[in-house]
Protein backbone atom coordinates (compact mmCIF):
# COMPACT_ATOMS: atom_id res chain seq x y z
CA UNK A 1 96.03 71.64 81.36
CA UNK A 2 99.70 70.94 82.02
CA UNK A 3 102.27 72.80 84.29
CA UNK A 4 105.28 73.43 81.63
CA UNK A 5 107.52 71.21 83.83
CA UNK A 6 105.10 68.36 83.21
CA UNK A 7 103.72 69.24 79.64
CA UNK A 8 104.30 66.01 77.37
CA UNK A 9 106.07 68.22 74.37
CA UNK A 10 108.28 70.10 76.78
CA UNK A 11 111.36 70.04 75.22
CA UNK A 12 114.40 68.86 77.66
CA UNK A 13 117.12 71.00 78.08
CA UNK A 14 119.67 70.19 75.88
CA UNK A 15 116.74 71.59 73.05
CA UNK A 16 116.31 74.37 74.88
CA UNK A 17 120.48 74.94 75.09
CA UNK A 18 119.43 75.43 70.97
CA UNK A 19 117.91 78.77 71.53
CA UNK A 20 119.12 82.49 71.89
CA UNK A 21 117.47 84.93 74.22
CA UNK A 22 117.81 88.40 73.19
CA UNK A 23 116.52 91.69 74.60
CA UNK A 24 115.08 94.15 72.24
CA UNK A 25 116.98 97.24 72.32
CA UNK A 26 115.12 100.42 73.82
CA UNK A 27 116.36 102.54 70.86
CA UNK A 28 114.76 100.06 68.77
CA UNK A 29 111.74 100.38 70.58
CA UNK A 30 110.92 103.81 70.77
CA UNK A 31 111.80 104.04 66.80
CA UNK A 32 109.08 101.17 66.22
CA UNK A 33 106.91 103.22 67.97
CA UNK A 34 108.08 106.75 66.86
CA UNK A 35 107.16 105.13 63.21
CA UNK A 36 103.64 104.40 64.26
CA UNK A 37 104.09 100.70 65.07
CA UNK A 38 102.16 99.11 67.91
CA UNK A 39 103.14 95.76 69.23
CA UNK A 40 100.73 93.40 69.25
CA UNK A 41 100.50 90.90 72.30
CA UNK A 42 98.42 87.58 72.80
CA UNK A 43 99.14 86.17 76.22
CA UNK A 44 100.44 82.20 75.97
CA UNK A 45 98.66 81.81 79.41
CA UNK A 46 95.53 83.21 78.20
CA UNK A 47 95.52 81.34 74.56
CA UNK A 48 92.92 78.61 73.95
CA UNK A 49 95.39 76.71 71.65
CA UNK A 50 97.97 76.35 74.52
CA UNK A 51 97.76 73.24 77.12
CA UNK A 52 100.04 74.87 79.45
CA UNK A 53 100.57 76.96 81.97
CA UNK A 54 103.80 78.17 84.32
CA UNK A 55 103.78 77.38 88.08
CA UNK A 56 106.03 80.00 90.38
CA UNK A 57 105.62 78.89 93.77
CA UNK A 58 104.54 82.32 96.03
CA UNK A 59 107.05 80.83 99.13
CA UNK A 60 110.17 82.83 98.53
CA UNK A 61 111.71 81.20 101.43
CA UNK A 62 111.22 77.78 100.22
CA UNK A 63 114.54 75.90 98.89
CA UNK A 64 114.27 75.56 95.04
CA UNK A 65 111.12 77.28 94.41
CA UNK A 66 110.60 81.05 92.50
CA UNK A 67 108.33 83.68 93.04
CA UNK A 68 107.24 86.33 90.58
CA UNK A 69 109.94 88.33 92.49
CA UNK A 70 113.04 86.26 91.89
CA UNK A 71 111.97 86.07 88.20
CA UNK A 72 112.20 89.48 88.13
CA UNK A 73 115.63 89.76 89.46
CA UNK A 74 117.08 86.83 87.44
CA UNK A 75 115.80 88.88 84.44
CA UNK A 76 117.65 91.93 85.64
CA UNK A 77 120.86 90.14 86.59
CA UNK A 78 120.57 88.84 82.90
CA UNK A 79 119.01 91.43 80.89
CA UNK A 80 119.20 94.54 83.05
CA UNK A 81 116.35 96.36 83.65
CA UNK A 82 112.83 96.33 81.41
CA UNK A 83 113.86 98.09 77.75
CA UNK A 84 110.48 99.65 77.75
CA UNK A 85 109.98 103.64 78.87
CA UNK A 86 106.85 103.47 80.97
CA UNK A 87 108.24 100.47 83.21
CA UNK A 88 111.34 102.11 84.35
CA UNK A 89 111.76 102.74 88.32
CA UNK A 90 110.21 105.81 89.41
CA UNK A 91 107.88 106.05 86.83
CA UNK A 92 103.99 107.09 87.39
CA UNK A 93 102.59 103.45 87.47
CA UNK A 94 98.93 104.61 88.48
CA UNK A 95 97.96 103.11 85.20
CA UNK A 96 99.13 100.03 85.31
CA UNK A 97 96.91 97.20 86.69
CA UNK A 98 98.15 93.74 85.45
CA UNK A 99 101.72 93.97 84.86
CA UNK A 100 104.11 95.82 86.63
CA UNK A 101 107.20 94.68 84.12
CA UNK A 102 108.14 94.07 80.50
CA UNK A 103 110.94 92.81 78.81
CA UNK A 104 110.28 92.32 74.68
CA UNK A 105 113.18 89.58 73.53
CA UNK A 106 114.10 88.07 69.93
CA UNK A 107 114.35 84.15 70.31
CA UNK A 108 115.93 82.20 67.51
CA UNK A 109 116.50 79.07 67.37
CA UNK A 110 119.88 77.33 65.56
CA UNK A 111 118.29 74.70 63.63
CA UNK A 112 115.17 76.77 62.78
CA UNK A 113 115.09 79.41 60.69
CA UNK A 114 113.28 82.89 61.63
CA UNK A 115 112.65 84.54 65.06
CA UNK A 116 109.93 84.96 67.62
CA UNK A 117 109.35 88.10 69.34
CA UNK A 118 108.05 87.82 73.10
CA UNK A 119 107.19 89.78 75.63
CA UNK A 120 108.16 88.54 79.44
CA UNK A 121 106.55 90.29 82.03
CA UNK A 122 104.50 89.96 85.23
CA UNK A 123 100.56 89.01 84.88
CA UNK A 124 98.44 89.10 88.06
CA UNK A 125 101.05 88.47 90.10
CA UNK A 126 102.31 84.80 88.33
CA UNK A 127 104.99 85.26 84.95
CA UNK A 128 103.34 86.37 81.86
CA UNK A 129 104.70 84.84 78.24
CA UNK A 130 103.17 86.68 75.09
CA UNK A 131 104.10 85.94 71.54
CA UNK A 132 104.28 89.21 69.88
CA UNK A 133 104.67 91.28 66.75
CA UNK A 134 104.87 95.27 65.64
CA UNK A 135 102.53 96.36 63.47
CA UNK A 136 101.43 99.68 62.00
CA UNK A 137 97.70 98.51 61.21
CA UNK A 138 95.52 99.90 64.67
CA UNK A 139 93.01 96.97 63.46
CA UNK A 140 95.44 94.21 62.71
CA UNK A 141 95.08 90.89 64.86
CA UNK A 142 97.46 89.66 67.51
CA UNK A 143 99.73 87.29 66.33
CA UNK A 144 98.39 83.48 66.00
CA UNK A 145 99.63 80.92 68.25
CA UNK A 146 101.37 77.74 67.14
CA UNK A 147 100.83 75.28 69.97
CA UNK A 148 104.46 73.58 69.83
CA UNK A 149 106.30 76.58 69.61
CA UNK A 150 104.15 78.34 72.42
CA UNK A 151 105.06 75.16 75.26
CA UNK A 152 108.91 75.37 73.78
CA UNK A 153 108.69 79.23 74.02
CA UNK A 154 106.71 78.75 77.73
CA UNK A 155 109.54 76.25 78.69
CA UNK A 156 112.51 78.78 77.87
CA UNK A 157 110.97 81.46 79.87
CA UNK A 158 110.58 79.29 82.68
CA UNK A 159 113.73 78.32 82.59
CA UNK A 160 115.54 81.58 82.08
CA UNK A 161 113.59 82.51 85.21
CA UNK A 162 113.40 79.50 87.69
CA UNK A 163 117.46 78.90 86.93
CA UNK A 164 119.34 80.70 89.40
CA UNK A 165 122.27 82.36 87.94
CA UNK A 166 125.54 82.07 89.94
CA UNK A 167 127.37 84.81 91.04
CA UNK A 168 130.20 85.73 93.39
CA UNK A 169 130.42 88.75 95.79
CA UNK A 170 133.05 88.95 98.17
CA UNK A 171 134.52 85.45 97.55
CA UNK A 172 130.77 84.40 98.87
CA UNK A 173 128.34 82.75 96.08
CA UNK A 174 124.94 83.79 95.75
């Protein structure tokens, strides 16, 4: 197994400059649903196809490194808060026990044609990545998992959530 950062087929990041993040509108979602569709999940971290997994060091307070916490908050200074219903703030979360956020994104890619769907969210306390797809069909499987595209789509992520993202308050950057 390979941390992302070190995985031979990682693409560098001019490749990665070649795809577009974007969120999954809630209004979408809850018609997908309201139509009887189910979105079907298989976790990259969890897949026996994938060679990789995605390192967030638990030290907030050391220089350079990401908890599960920052990742969350780089995805809400990006993205806003999670499109889906039952992970907004002040929800009942009694049920949850694995994942405490969700965002569902459409990646394309510019030379590539087609879309993944993924799901970003928080998996015993490290960063979840799981390729998706809605379906309708209560027995249908989870979607299958391309190797290559599941360390580029693991890569992204990390990315997206290790990056900081620079802003300015007060004539002071953060």
């Amino acid at each position: 197994m390979y941390e992302i950062r070190d995985h031979p087929e990682t693409p560098d990041l001019e490749a990665l400059g070649e795809f577009v993040v974007e969120p999954v509108a809630p209004d979408a979602i809850r018609d997908r649903r309201e139509a009887g569709e189910e979105l079907r999940e298989v976790n990259l971290l969890d897949a026996d196809e994938v060679d990789a997994y995605v390192e967030l060091n638990p030290d907030p307070m050391a220089p350079g490194d990401t908890d599960i916490g920052t990742a969350l908050y780089r995805l809400v200074q990006l993205f806003g808060t999670p499109q889906f219903e039952e992970y907004a703030a002040g929800e009942d979360i009694s049920w949850r026990d694995d994942e405490t956020f969700k965002y569902l994104f459409e990646v394309t890619r510019e030379d590539e044609p087609g879309e993944w769907l993924i799901t970003v969210h928080d998996w015993r306390v490290r960063l979840g990545v799981s390729l998706a797809a809605w379906s309708g069909d209560l027995d249908a499987e989870t979607p299958a998992v391309d190797p290559g595209e599941a360390v580029s789509l693991l890569a992204l992520v990390t990315n997206l959530v290790t990056e900081p993202v620079f802003c300015e308050h007060e004539e002071v950057p953060y």
